[in-house]
PDB file of N, CA and C in Angstrom:
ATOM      1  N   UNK A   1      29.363  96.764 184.650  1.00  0.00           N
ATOM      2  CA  UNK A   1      29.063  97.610 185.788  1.00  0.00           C
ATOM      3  C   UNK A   1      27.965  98.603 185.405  1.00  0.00           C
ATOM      4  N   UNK A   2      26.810  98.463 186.158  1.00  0.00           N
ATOM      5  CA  UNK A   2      26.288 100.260 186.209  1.00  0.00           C
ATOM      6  C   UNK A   2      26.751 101.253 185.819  1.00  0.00           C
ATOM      7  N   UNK A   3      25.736 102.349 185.267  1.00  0.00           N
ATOM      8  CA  UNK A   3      26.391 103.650 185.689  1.00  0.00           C
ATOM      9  C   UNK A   3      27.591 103.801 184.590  1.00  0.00           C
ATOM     10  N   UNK A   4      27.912 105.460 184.282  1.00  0.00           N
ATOM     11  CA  UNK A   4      29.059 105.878 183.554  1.00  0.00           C
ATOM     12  C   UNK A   4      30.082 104.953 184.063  1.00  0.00           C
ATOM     13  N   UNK A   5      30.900 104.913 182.441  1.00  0.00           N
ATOM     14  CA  UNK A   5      32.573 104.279 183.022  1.00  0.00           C
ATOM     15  C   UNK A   5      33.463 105.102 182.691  1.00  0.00           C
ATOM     16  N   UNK A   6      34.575 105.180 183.444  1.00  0.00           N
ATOM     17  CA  UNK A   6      35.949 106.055 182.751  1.00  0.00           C
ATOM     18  C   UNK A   6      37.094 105.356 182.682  1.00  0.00           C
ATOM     19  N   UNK A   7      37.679 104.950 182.013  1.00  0.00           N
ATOM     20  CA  UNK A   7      38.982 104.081 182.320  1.00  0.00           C
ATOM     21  C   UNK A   7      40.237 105.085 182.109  1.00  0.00           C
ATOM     22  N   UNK A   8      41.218 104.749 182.572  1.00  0.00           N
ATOM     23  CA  UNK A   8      42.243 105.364 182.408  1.00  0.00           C
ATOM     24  C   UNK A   8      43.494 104.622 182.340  1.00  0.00           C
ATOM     25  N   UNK A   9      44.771 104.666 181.738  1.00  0.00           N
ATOM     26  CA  UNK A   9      45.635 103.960 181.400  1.00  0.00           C
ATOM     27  C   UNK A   9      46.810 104.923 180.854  1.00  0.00           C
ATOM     28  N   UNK A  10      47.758 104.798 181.896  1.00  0.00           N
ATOM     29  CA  UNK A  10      49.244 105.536 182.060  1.00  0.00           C
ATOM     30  C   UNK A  10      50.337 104.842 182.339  1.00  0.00           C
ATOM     31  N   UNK A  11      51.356 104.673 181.381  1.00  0.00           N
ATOM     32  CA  UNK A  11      52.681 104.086 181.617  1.00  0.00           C
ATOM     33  C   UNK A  11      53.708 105.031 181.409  1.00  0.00           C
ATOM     34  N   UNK A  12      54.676 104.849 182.207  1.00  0.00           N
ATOM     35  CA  UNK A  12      55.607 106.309 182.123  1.00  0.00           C
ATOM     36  C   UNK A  12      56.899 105.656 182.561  1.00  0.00           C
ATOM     37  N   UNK A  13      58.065 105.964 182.605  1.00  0.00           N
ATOM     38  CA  UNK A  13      59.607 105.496 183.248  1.00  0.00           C
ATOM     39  C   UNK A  13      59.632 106.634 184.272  1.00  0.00           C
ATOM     40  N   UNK A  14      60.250 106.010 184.990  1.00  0.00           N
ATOM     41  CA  UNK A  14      60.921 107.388 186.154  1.00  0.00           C
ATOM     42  C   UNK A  14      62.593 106.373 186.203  1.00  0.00           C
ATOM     43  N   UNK A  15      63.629 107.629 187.011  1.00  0.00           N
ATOM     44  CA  UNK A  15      64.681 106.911 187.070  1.00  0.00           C
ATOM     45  C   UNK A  15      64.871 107.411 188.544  1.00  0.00           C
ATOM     46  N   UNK A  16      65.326 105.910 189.183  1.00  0.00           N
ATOM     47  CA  UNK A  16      65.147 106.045 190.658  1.00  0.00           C
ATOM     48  C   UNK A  16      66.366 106.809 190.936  1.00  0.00           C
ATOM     49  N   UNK A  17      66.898 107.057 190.496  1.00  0.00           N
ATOM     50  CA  UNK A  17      68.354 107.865 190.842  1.00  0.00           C
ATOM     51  C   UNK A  17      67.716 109.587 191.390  1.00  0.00           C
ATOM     52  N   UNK A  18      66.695 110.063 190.268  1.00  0.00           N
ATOM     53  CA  UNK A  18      66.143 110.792 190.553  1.00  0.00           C
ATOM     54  C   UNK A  18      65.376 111.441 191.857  1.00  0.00           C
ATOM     55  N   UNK A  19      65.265 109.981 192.854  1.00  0.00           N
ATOM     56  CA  UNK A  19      64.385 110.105 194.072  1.00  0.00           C
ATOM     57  C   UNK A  19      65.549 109.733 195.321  1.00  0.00           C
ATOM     58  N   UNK A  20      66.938 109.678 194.697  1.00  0.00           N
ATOM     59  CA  UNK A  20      67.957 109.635 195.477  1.00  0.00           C
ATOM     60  C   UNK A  20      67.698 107.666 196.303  1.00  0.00           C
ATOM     61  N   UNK A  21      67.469 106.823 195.100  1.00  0.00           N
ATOM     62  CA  UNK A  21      67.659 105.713 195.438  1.00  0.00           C
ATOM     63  C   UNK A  21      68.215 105.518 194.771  1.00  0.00           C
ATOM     64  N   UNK A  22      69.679 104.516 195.524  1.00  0.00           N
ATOM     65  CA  UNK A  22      70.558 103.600 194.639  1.00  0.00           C
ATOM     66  C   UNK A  22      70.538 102.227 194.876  1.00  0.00           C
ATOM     67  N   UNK A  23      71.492 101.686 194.289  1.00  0.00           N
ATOM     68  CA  UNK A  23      71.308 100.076 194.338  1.00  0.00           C
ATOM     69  C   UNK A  23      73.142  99.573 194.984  1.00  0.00           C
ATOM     70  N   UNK A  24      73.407  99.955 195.850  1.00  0.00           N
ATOM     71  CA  UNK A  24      74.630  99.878 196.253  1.00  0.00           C
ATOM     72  C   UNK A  24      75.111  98.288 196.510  1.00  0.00           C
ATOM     73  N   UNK A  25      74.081  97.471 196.832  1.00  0.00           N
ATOM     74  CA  UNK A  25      74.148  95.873 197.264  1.00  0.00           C
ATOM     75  C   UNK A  25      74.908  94.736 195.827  1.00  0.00           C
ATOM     76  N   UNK A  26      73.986  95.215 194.831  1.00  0.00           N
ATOM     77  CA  UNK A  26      74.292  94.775 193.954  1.00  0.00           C
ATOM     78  C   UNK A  26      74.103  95.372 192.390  1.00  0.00           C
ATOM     79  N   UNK A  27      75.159  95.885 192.152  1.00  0.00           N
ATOM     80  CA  UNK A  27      75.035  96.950 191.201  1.00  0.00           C
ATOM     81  C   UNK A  27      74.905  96.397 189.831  1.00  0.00           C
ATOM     82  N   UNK A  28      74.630  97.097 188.833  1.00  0.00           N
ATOM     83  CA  UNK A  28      74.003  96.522 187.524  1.00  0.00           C
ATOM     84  C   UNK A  28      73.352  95.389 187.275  1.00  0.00           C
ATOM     85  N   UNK A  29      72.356  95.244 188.693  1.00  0.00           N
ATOM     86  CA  UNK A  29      71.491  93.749 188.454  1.00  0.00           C
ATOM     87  C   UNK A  29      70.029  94.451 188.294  1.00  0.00           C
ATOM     88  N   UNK A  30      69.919  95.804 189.087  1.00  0.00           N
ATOM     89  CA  UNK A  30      68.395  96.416 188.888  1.00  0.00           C
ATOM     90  C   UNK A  30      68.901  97.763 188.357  1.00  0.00           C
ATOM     91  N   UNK A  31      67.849  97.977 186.766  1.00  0.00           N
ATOM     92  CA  UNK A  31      67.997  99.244 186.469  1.00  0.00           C
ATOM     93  C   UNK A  31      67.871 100.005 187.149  1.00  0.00           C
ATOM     94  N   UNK A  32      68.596 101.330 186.800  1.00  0.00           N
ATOM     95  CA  UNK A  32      68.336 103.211 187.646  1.00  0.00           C
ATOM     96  C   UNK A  32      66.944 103.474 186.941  1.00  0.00           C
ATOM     97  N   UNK A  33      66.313 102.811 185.907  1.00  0.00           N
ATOM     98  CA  UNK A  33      65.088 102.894 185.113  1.00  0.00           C
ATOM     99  C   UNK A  33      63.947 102.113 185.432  1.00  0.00           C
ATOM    100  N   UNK A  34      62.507 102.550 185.651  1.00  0.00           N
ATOM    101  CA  UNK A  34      61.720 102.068 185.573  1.00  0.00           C
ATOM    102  C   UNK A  34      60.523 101.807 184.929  1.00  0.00           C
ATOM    103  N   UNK A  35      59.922 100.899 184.756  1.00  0.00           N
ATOM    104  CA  UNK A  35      58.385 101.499 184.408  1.00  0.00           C
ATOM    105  C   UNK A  35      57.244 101.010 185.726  1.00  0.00           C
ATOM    106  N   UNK A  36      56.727 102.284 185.427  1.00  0.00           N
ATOM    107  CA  UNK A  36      55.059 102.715 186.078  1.00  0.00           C
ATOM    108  C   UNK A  36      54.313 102.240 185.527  1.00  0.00           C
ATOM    109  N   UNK A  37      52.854 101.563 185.431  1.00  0.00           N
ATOM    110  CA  UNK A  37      51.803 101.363 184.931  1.00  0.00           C
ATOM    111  C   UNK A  37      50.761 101.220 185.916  1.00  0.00           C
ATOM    112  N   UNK A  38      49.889 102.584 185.568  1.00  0.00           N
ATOM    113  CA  UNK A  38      48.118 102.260 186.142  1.00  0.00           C
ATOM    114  C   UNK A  38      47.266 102.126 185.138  1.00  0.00           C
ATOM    115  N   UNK A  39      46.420 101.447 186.086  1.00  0.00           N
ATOM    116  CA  UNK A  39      45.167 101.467 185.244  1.00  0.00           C
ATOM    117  C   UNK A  39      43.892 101.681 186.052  1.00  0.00           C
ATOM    118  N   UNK A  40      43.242 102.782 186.138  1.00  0.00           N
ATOM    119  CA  UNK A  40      42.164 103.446 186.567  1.00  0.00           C
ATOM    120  C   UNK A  40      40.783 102.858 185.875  1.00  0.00           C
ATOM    121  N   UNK A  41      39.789 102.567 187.053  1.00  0.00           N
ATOM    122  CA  UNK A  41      38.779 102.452 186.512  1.00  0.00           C
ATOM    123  C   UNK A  41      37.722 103.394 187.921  1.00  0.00           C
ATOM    124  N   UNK A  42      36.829 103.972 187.087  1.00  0.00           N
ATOM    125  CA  UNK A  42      35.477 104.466 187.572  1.00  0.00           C
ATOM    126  C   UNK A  42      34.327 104.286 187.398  1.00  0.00           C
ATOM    127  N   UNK A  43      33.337 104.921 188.186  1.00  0.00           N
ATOM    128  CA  UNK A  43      31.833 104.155 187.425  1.00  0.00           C
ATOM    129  C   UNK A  43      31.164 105.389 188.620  1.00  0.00           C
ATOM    130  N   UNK A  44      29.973 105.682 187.959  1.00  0.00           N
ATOM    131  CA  UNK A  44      29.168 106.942 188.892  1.00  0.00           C
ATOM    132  C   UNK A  44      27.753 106.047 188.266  1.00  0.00           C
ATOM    133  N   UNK A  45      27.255 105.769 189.169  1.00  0.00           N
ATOM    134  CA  UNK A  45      25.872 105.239 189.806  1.00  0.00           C
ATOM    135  C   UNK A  45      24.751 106.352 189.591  1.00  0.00           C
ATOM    136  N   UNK A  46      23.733 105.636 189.171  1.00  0.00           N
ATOM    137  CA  UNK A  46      22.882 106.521 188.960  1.00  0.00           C
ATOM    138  C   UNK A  46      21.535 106.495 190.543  1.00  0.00           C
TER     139      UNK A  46
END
């Protein structure tokens, strides 16, 4: 690509319990744990 690049790259857990979601249907088949992953990319044009 053109132009400056910036990448960015973040993985983190959240626990959905936290956001007041449960799994009432079928319990201990989907963790209360998750993982997040982005990955950011930029570019500034000259």
């Amino acid at each position: 690509m053109p132009g400056d690049l910036i990448s960015v790259v973040a993985s983190f857990d959240i626990k959905l319990s936290d956001f007041g979601i449960t799994n009432s249907m079928i319990p201990n088949r989907v963790s209360d744990k998750i993982q997040i992953t982005a990955n950011l990319v930029g570019s500034k044009i000259n």
